[in-house]
PDB file of N, CA and C in Angstrom:
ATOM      1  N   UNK A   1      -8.764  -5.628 -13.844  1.00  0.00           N
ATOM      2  CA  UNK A   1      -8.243  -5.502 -12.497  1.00  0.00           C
ATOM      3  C   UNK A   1      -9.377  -5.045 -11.579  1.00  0.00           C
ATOM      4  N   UNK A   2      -9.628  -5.539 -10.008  1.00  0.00           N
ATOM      5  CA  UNK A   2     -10.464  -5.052  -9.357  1.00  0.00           C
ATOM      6  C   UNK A   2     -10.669  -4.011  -8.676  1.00  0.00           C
ATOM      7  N   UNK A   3     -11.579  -3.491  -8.761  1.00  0.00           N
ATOM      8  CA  UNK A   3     -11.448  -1.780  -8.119  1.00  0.00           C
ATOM      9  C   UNK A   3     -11.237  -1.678  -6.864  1.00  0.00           C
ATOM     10  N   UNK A   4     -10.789  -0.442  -6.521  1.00  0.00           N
ATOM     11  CA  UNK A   4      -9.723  -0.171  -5.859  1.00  0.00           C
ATOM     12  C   UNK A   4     -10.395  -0.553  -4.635  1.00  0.00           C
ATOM     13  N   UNK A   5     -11.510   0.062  -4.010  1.00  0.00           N
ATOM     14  CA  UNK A   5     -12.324  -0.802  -2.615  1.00  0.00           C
ATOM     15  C   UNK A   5     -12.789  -2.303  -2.688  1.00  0.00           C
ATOM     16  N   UNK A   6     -12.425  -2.685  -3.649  1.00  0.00           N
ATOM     17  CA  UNK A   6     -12.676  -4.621  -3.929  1.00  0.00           C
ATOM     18  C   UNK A   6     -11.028  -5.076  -3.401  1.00  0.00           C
ATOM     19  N   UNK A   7      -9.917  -4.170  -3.747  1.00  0.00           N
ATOM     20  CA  UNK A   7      -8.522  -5.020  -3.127  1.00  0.00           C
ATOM     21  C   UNK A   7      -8.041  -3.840  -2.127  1.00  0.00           C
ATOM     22  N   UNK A   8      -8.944  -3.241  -1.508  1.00  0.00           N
ATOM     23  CA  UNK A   8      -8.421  -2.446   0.497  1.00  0.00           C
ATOM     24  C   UNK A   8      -9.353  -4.024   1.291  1.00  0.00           C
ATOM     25  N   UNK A   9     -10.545  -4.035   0.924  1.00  0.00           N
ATOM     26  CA  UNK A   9     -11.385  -4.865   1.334  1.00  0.00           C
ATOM     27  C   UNK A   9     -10.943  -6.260   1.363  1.00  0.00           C
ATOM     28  N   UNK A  10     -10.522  -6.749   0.217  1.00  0.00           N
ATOM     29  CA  UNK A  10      -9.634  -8.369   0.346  1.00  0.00           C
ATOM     30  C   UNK A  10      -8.405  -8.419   1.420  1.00  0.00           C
ATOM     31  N   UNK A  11      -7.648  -6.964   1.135  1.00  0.00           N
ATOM     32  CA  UNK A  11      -6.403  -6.620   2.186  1.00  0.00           C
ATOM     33  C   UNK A  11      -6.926  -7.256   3.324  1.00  0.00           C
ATOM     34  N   UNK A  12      -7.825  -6.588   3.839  1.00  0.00           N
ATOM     35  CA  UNK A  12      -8.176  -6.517   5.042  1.00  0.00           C
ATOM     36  C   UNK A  12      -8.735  -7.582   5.510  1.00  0.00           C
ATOM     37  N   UNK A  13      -9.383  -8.876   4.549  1.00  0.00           N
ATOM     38  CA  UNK A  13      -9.847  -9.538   4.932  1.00  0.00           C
ATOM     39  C   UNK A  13      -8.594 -10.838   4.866  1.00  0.00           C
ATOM     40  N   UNK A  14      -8.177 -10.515   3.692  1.00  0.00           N
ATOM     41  CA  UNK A  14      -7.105 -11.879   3.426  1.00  0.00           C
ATOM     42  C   UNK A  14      -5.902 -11.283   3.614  1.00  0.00           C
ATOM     43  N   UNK A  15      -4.629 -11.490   4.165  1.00  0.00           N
ATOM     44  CA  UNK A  15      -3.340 -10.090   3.541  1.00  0.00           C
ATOM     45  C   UNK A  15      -2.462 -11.218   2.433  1.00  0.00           C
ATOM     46  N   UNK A  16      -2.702 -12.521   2.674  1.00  0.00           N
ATOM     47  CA  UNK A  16      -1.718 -13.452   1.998  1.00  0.00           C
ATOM     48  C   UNK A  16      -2.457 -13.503   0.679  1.00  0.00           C
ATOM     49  N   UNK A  17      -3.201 -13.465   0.086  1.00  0.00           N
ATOM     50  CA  UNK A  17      -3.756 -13.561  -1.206  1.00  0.00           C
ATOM     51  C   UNK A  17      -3.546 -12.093  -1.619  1.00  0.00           C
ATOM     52  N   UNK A  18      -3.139 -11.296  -1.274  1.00  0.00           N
ATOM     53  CA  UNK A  18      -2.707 -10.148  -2.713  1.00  0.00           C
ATOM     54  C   UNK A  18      -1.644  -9.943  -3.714  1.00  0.00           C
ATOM     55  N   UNK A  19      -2.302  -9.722  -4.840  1.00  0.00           N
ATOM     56  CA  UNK A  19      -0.980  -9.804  -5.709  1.00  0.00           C
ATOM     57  C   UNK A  19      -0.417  -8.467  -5.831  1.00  0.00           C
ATOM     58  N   UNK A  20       1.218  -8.565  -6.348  1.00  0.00           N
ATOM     59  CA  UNK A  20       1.793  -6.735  -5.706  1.00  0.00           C
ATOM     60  C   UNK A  20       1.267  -6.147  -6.662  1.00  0.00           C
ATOM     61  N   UNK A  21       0.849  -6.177  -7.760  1.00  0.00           N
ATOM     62  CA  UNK A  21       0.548  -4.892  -8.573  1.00  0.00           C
ATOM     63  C   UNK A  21      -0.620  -4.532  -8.167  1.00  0.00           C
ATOM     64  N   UNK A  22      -1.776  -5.212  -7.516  1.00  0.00           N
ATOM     65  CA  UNK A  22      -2.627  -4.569  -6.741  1.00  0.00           C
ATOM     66  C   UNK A  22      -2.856  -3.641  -5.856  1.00  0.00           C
ATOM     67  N   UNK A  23      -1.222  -4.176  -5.105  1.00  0.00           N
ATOM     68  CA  UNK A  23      -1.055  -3.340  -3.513  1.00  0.00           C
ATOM     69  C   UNK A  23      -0.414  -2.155  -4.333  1.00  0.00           C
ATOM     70  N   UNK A  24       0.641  -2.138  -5.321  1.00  0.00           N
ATOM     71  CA  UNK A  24       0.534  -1.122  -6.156  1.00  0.00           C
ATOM     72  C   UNK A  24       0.046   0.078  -6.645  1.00  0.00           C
ATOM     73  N   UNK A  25      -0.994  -0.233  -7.186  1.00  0.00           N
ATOM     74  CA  UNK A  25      -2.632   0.623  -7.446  1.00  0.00           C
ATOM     75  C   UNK A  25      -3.336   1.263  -6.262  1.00  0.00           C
ATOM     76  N   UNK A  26      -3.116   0.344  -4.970  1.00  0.00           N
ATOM     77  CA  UNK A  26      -3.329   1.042  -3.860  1.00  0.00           C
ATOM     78  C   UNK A  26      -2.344   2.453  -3.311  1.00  0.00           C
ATOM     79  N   UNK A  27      -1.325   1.803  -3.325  1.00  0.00           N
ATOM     80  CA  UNK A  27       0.012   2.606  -2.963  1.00  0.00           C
ATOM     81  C   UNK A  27      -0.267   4.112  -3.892  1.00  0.00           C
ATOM     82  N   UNK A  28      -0.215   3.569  -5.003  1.00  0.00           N
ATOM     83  CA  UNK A  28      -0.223   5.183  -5.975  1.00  0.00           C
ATOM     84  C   UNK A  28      -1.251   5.908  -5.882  1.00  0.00           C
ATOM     85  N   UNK A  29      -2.441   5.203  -5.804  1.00  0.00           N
ATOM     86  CA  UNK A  29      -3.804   6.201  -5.242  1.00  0.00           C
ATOM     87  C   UNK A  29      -3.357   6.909  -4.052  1.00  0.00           C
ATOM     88  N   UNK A  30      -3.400   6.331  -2.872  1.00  0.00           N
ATOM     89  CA  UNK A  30      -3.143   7.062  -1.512  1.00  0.00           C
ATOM     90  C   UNK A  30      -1.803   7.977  -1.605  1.00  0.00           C
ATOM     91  N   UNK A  31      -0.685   7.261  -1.822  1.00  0.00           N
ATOM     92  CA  UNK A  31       0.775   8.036  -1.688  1.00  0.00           C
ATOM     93  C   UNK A  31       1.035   8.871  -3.021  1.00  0.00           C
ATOM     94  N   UNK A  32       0.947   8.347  -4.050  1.00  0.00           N
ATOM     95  CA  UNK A  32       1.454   9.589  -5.187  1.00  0.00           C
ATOM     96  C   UNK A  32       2.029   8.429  -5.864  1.00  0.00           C
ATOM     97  N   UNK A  33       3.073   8.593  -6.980  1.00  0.00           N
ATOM     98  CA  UNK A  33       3.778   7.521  -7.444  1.00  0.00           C
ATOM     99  C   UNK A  33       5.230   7.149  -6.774  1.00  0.00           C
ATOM    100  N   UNK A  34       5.230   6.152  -6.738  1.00  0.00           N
ATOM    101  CA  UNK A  34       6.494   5.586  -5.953  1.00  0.00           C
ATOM    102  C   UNK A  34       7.995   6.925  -6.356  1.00  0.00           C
ATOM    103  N   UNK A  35       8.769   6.924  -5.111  1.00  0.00           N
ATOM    104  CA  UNK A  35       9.679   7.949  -5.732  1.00  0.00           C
ATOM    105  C   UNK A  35      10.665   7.153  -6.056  1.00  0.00           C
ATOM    106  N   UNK A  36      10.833   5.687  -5.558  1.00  0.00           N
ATOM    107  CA  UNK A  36      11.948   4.038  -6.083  1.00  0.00           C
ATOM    108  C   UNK A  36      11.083   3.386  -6.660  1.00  0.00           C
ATOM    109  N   UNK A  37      10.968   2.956  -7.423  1.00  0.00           N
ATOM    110  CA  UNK A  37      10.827   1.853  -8.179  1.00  0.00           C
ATOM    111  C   UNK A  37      11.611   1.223  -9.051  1.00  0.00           C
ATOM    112  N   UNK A  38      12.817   0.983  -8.282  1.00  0.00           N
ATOM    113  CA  UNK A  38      13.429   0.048  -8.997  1.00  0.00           C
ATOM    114  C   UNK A  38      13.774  -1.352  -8.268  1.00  0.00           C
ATOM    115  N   UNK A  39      13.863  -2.362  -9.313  1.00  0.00           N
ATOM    116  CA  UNK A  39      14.282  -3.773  -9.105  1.00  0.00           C
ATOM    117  C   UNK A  39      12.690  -4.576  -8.371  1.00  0.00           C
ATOM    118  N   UNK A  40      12.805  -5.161  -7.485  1.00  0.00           N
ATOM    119  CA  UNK A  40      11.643  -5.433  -6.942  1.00  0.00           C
ATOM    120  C   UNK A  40      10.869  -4.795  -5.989  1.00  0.00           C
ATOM    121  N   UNK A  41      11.446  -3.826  -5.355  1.00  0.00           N
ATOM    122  CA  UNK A  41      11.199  -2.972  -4.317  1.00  0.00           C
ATOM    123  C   UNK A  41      10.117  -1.644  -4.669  1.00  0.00           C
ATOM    124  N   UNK A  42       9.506  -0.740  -4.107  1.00  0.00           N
ATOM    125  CA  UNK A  42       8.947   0.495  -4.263  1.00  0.00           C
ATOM    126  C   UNK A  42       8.523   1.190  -2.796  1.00  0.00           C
ATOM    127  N   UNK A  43       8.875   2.443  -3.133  1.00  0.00           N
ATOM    128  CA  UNK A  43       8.965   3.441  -1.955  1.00  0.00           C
ATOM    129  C   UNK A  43       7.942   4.456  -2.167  1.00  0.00           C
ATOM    130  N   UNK A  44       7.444   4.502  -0.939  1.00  0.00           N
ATOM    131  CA  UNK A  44       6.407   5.265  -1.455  1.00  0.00           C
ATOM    132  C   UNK A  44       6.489   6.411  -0.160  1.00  0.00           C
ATOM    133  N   UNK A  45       6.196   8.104  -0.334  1.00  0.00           N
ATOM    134  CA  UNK A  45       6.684   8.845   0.557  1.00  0.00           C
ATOM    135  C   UNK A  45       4.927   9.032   1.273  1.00  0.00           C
ATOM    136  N   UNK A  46       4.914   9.068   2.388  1.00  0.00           N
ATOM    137  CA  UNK A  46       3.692   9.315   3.221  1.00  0.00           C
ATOM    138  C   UNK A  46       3.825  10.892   3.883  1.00  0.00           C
ATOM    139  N   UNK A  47       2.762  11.972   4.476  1.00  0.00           N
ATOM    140  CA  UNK A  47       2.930  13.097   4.839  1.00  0.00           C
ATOM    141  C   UNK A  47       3.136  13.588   6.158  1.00  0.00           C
ATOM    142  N   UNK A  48       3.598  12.267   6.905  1.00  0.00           N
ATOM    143  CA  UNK A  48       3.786  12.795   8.272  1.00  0.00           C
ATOM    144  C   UNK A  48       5.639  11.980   8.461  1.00  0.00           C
ATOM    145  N   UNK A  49       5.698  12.944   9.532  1.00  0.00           N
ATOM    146  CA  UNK A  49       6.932  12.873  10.239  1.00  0.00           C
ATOM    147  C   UNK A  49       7.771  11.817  10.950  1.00  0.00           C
ATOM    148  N   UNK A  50       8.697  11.129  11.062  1.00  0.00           N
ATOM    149  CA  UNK A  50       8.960  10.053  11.606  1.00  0.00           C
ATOM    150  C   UNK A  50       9.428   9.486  10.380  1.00  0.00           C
ATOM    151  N   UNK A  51       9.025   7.971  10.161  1.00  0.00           N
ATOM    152  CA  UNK A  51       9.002   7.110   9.299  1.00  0.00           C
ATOM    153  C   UNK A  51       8.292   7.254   8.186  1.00  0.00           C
ATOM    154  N   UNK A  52       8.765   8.540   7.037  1.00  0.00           N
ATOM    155  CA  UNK A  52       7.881   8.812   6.341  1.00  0.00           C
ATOM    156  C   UNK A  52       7.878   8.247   5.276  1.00  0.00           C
ATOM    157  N   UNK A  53       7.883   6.850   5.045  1.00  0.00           N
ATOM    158  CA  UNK A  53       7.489   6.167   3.707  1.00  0.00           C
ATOM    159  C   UNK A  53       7.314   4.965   4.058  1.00  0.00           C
ATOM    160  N   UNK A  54       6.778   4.355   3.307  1.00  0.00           N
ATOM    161  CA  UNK A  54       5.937   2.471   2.962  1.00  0.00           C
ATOM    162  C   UNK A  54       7.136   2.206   1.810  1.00  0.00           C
ATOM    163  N   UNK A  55       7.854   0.782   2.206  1.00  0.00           N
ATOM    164  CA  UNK A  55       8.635   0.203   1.238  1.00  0.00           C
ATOM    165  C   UNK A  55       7.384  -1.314   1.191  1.00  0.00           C
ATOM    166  N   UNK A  56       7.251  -1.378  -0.177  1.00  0.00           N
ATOM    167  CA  UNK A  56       6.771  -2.984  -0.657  1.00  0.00           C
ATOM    168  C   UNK A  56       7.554  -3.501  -1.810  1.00  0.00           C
ATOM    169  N   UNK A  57       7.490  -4.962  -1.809  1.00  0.00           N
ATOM    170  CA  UNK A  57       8.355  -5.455  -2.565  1.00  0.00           C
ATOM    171  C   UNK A  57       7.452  -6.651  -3.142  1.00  0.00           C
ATOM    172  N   UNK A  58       8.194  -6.887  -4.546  1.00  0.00           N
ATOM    173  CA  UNK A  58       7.513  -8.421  -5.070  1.00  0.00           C
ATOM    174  C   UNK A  58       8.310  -9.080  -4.720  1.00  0.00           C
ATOM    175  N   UNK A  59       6.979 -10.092  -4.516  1.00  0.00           N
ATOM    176  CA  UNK A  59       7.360 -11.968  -3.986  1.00  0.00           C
ATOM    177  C   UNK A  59       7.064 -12.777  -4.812  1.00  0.00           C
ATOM    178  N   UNK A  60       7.637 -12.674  -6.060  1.00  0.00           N
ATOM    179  CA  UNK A  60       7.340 -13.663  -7.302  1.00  0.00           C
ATOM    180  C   UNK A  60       6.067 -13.757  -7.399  1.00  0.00           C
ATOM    181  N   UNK A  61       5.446 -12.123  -7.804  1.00  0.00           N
ATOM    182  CA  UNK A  61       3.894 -11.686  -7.785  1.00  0.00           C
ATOM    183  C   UNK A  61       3.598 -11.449  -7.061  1.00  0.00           C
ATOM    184  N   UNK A  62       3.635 -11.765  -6.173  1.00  0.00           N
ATOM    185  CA  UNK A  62       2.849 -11.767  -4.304  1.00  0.00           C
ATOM    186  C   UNK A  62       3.372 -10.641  -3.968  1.00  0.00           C
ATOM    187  N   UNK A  63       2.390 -10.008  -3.240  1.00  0.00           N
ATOM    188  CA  UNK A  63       2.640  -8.795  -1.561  1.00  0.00           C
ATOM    189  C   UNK A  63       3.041  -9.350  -0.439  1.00  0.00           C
ATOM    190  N   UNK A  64       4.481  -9.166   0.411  1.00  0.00           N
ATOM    191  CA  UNK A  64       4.193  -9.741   1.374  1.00  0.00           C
ATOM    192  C   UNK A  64       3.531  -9.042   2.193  1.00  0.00           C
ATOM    193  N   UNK A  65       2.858  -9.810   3.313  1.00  0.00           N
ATOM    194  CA  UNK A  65       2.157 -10.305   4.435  1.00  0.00           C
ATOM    195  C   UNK A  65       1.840  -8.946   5.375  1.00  0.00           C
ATOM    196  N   UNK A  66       3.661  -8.663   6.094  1.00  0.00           N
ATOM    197  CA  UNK A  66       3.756  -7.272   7.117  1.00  0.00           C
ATOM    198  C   UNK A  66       3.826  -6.233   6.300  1.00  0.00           C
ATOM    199  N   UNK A  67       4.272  -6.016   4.749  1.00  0.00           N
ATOM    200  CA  UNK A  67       4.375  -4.910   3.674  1.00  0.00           C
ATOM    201  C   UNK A  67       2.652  -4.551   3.821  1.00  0.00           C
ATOM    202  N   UNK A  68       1.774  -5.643   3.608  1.00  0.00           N
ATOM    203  CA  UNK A  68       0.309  -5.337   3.290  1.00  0.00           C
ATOM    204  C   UNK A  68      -0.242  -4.923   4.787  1.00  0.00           C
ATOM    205  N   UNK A  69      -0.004  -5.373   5.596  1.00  0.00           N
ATOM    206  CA  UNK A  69      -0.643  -4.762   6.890  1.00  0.00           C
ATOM    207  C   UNK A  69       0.152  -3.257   7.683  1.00  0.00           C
ATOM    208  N   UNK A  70       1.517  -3.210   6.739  1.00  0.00           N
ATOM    209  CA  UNK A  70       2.183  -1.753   6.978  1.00  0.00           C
ATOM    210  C   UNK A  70       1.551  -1.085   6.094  1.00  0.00           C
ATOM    211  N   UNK A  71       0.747  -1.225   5.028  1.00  0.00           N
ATOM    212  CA  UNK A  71      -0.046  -0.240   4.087  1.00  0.00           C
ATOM    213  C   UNK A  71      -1.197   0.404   4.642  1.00  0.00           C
ATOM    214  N   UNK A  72      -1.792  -1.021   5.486  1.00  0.00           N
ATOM    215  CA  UNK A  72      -3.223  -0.897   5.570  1.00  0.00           C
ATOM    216  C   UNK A  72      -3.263   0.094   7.129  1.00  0.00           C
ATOM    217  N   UNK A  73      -2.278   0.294   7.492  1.00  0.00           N
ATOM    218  CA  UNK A  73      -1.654   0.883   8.804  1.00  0.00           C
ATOM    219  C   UNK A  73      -1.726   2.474   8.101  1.00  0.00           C
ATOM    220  N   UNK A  74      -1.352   2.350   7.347  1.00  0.00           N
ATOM    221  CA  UNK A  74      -0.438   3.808   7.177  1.00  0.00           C
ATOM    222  C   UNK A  74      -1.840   4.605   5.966  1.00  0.00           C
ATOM    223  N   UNK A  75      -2.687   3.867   5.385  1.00  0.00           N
ATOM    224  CA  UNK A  75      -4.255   4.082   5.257  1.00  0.00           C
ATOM    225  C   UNK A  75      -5.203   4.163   6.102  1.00  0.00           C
ATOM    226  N   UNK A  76      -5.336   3.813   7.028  1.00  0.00           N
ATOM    227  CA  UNK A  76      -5.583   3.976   8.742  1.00  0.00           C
ATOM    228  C   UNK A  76      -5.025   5.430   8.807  1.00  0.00           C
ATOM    229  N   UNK A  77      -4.308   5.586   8.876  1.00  0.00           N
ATOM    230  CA  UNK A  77      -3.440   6.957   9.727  1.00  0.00           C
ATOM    231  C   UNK A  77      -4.146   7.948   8.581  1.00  0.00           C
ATOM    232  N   UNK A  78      -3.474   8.141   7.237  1.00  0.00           N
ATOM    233  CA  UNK A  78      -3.797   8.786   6.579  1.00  0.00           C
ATOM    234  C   UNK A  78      -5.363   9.492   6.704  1.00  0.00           C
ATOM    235  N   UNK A  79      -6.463   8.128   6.528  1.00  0.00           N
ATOM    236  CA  UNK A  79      -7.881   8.638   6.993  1.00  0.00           C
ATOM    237  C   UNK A  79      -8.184   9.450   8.111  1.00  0.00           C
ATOM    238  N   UNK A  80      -7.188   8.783   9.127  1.00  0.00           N
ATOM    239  CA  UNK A  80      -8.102   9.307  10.395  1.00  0.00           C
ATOM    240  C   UNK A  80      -7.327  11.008  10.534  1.00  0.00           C
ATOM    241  N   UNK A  81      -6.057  11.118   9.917  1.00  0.00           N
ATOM    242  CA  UNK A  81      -5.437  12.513  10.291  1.00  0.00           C
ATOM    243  C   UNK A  81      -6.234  13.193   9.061  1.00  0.00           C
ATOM    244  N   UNK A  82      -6.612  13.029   7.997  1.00  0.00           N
ATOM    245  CA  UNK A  82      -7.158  14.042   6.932  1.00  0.00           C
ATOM    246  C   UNK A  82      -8.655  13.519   6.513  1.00  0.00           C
ATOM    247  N   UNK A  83      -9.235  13.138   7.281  1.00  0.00           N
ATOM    248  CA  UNK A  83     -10.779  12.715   7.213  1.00  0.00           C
ATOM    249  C   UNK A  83     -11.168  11.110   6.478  1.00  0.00           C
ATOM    250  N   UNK A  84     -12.261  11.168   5.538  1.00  0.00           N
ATOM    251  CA  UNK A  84     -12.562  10.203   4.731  1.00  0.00           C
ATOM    252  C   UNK A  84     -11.262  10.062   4.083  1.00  0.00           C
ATOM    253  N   UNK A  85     -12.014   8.754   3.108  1.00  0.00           N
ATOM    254  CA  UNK A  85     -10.765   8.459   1.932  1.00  0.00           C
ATOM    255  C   UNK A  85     -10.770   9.540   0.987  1.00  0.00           C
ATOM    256  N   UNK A  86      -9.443   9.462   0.469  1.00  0.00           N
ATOM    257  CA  UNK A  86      -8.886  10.379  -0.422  1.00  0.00           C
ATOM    258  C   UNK A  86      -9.647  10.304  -1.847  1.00  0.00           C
TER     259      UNK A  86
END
């Protein structure tokens, strides 16, 4: 599997070519482990107020599209409120 700045970097460059267990590996690094994971879905809790979690789901393997650019959003936020990457 490719390391973890080889699939933020594809994110960002491609969002339709990721596969979910990738965005996965992302999710659990930054957020912790999903607190749902069940069926196709996973929830993942984030540390600020409002809308505090990322839901992604499989697409018969695939990440979708706005799930991967709501990640790459909420990795954005994360950096810029608690510095570098985690």
């Amino acid at each position: 599997m490719p390391k973890l700045s080889d699939i933020i970097e594809s994110m960002r460059n491609n969002s339709s070519g990721v596969r979910f267990a990738e965005l996965c590996k992302v999710c659990d690094y930054y957020f912790g482990p999903a607190r749902q994971a069940s069926g196709s879905h996973r929830v993942y809790k984030t540390p600020w107020i409002g809308d505090p979690r990322v839901n992604i789901q499989n697409d018969r393997g695939n990440a979708k599209v706005y799930q991967i650019k709501q990640v790459l959003r909420a990795i954005d936020r994360l950096e810029n409120e608690h510095g570098a990457e985690k």
